[in-house]
PDB file of N, CA and C in Angstrom:
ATOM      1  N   UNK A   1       0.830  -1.186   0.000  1.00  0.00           N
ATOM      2  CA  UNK A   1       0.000   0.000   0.000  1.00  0.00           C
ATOM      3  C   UNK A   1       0.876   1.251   0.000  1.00  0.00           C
ATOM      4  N   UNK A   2       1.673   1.406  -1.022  1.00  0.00           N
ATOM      5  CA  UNK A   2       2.366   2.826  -1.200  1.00  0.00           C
ATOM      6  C   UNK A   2       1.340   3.819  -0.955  1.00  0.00           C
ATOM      7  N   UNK A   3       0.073   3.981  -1.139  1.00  0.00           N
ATOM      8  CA  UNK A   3      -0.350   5.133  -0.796  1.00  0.00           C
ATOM      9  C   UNK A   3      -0.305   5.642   0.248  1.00  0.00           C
ATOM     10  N   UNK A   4      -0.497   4.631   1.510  1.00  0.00           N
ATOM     11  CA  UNK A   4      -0.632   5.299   2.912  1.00  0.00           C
ATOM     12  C   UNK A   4       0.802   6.035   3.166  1.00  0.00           C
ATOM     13  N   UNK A   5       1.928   5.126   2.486  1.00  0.00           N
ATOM     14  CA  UNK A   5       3.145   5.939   2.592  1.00  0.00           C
ATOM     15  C   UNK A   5       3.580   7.349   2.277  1.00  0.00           C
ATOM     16  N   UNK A   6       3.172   7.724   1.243  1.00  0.00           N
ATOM     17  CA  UNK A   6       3.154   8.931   0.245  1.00  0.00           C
ATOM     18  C   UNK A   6       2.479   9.944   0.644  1.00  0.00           C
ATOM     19  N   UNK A   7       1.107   9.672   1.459  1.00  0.00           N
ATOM     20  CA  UNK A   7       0.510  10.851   1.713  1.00  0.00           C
ATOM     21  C   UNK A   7      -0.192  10.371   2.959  1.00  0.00           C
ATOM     22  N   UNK A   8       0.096  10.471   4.788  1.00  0.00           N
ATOM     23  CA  UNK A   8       0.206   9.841   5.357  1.00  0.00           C
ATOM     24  C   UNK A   8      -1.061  11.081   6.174  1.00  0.00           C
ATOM     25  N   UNK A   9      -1.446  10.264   6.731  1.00  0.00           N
ATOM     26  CA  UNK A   9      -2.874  11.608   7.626  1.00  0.00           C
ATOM     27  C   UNK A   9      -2.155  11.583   9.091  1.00  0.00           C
ATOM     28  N   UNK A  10      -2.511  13.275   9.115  1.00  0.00           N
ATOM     29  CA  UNK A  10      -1.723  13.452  10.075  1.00  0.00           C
ATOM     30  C   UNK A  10      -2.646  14.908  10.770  1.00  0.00           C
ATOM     31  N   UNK A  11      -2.390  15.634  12.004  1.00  0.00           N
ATOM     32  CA  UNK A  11      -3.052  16.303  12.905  1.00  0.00           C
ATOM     33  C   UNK A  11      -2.502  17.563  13.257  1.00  0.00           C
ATOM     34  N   UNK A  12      -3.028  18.748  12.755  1.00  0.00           N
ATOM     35  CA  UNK A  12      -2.637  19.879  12.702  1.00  0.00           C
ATOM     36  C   UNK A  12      -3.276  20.587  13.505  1.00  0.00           C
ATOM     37  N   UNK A  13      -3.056  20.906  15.009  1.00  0.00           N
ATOM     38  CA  UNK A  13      -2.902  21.482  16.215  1.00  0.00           C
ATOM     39  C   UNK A  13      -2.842  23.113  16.447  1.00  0.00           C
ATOM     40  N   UNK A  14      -3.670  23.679  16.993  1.00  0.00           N
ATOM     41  CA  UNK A  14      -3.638  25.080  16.915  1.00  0.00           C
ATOM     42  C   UNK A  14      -2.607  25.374  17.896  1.00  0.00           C
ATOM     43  N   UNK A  15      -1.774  26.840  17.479  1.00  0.00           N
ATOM     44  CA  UNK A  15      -1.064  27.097  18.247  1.00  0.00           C
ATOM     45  C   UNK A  15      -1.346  28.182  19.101  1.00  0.00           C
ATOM     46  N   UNK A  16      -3.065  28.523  18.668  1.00  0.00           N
ATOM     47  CA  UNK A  16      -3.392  29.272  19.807  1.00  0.00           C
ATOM     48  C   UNK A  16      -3.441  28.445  21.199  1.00  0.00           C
ATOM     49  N   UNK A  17      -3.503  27.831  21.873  1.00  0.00           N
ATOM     50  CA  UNK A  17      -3.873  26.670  23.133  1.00  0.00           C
ATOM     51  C   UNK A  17      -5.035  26.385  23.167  1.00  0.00           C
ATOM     52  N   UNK A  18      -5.542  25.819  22.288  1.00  0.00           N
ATOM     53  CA  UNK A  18      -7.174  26.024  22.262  1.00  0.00           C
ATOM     54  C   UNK A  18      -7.329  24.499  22.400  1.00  0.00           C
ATOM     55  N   UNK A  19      -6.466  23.802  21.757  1.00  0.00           N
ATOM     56  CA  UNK A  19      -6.533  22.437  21.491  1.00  0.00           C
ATOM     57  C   UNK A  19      -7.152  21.998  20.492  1.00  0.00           C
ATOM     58  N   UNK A  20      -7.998  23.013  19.582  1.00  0.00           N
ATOM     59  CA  UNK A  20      -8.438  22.853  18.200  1.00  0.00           C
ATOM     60  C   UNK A  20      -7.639  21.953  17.281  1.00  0.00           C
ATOM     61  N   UNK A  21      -8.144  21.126  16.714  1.00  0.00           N
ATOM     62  CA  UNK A  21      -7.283  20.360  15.615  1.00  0.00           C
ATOM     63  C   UNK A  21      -8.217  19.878  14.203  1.00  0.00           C
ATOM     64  N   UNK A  22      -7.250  20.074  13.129  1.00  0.00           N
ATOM     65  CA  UNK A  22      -7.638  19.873  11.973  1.00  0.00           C
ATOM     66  C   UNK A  22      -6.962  18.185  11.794  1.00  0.00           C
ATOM     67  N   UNK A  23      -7.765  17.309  10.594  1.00  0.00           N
ATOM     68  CA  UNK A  23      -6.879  16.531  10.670  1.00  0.00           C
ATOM     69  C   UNK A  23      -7.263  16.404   8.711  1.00  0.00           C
ATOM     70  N   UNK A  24      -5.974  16.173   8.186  1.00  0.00           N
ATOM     71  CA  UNK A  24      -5.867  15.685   6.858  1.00  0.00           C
ATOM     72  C   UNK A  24      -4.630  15.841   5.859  1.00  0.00           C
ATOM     73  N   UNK A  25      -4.509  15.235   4.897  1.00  0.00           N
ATOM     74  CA  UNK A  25      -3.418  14.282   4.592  1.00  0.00           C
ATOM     75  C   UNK A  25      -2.056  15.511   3.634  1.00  0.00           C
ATOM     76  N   UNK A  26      -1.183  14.774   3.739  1.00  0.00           N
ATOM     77  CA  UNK A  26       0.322  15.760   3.166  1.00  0.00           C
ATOM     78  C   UNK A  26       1.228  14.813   2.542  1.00  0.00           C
ATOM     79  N   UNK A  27       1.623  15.354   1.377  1.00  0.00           N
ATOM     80  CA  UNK A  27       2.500  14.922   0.635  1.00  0.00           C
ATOM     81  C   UNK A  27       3.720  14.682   0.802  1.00  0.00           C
ATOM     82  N   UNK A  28       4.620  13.504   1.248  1.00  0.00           N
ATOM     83  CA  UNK A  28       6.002  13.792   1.642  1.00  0.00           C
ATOM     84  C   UNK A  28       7.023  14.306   0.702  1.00  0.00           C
ATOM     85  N   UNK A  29       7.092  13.601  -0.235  1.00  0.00           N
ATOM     86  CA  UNK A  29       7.572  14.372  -1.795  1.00  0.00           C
ATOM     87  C   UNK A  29       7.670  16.114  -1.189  1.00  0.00           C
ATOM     88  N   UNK A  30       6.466  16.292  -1.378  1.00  0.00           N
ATOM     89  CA  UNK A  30       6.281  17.502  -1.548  1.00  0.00           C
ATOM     90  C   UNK A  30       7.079  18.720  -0.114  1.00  0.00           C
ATOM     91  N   UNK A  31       6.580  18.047   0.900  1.00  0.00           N
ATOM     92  CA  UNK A  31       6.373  18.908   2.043  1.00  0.00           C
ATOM     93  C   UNK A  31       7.212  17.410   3.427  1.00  0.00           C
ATOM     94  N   UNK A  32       8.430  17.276   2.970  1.00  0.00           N
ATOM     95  CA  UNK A  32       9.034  16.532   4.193  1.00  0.00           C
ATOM     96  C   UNK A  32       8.818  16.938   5.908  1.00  0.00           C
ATOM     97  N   UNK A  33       9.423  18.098   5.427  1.00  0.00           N
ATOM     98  CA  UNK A  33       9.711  18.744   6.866  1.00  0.00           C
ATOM     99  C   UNK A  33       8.070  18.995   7.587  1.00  0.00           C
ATOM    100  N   UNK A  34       7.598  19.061   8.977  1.00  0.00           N
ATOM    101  CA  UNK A  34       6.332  19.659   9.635  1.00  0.00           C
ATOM    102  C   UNK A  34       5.887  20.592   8.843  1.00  0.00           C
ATOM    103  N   UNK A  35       4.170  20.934   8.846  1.00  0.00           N
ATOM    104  CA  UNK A  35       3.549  21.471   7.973  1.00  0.00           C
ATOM    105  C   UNK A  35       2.653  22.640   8.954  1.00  0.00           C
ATOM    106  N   UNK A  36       2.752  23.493   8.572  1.00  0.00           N
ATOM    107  CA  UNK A  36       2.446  24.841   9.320  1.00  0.00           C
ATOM    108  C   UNK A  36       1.684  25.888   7.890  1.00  0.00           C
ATOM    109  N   UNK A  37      -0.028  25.462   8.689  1.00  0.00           N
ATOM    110  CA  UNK A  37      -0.963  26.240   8.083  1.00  0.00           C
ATOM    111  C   UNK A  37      -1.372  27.308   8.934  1.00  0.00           C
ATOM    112  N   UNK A  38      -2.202  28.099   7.952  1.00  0.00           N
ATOM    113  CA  UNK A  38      -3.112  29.520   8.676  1.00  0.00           C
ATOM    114  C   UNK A  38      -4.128  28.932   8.376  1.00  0.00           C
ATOM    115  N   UNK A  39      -4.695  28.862   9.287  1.00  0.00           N
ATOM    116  CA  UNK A  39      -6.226  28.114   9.369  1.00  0.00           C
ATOM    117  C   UNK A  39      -7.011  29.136  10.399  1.00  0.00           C
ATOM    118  N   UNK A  40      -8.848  28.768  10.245  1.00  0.00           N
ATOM    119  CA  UNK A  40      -9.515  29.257  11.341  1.00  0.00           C
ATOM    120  C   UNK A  40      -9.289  28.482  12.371  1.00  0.00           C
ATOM    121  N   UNK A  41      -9.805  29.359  13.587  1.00  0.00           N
ATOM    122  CA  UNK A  41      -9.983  28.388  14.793  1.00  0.00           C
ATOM    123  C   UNK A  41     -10.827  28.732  15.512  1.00  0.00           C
ATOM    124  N   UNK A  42     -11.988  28.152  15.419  1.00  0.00           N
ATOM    125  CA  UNK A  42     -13.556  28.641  16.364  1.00  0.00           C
ATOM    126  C   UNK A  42     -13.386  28.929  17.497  1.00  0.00           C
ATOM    127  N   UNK A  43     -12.825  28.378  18.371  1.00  0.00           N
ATOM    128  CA  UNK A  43     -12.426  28.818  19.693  1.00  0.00           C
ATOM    129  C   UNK A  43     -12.561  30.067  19.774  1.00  0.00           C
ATOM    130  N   UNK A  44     -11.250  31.071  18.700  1.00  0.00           N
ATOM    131  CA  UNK A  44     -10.504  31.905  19.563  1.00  0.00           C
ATOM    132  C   UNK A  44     -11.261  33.289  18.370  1.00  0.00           C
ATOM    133  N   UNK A  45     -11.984  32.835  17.294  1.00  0.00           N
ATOM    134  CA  UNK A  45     -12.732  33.296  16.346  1.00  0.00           C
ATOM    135  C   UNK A  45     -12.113  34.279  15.546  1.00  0.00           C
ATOM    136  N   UNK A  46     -10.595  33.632  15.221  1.00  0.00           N
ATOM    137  CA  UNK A  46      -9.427  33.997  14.110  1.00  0.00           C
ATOM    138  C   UNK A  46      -8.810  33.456  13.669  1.00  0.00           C
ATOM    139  N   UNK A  47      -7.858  33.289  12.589  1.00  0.00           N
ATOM    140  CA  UNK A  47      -7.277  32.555  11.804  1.00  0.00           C
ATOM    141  C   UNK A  47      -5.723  32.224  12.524  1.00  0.00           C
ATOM    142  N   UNK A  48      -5.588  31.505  12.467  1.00  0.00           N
ATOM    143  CA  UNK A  48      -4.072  31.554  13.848  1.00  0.00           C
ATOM    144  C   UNK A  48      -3.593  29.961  12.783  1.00  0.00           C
ATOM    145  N   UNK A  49      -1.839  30.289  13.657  1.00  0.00           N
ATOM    146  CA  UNK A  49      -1.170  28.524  12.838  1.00  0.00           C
ATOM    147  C   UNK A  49      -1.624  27.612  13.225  1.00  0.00           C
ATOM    148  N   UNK A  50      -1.535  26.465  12.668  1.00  0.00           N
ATOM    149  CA  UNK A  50      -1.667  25.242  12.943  1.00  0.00           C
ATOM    150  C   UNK A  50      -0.022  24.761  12.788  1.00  0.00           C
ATOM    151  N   UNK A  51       0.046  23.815  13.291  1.00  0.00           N
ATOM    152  CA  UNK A  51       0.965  22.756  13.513  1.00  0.00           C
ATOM    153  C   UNK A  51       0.910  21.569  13.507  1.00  0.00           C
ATOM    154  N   UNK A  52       1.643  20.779  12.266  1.00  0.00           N
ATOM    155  CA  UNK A  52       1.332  19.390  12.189  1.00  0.00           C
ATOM    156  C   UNK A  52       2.088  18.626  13.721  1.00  0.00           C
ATOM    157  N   UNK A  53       1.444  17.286  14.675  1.00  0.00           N
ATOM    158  CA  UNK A  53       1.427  17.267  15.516  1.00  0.00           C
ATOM    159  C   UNK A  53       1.821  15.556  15.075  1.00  0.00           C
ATOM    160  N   UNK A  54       2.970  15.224  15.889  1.00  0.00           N
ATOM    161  CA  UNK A  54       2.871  13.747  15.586  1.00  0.00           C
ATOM    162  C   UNK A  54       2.767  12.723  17.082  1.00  0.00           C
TER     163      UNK A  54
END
């Protein structure tokens, strides 16, 4: 199952402390290193980073 390898699901963690989390999948090819989005976060009712979380 190369796919699960290639694009592996994983949990992107707000770095407001909210404990909000997104969860969905990333390309290793593409994006090796941790993955750091601007996302919403209902909690805190602004767009703040996320942090992929392993």
């Amino acid at each position: 199952m190369a796919r699960n390898e290639l694009r592996p699901i994983i949990k992107l963690r707000s770095t407001a402390g909210t404990g909000h989390t997104y969860v969905t999948r990333k390309n290793r090819r593409n994006d090796p290193d941790r993955m750091v989005l601007r996302k919403f976060d209902p909690v805190v009712r602004r767009h703040v980073d996320f942090r992929e979380e392993r």
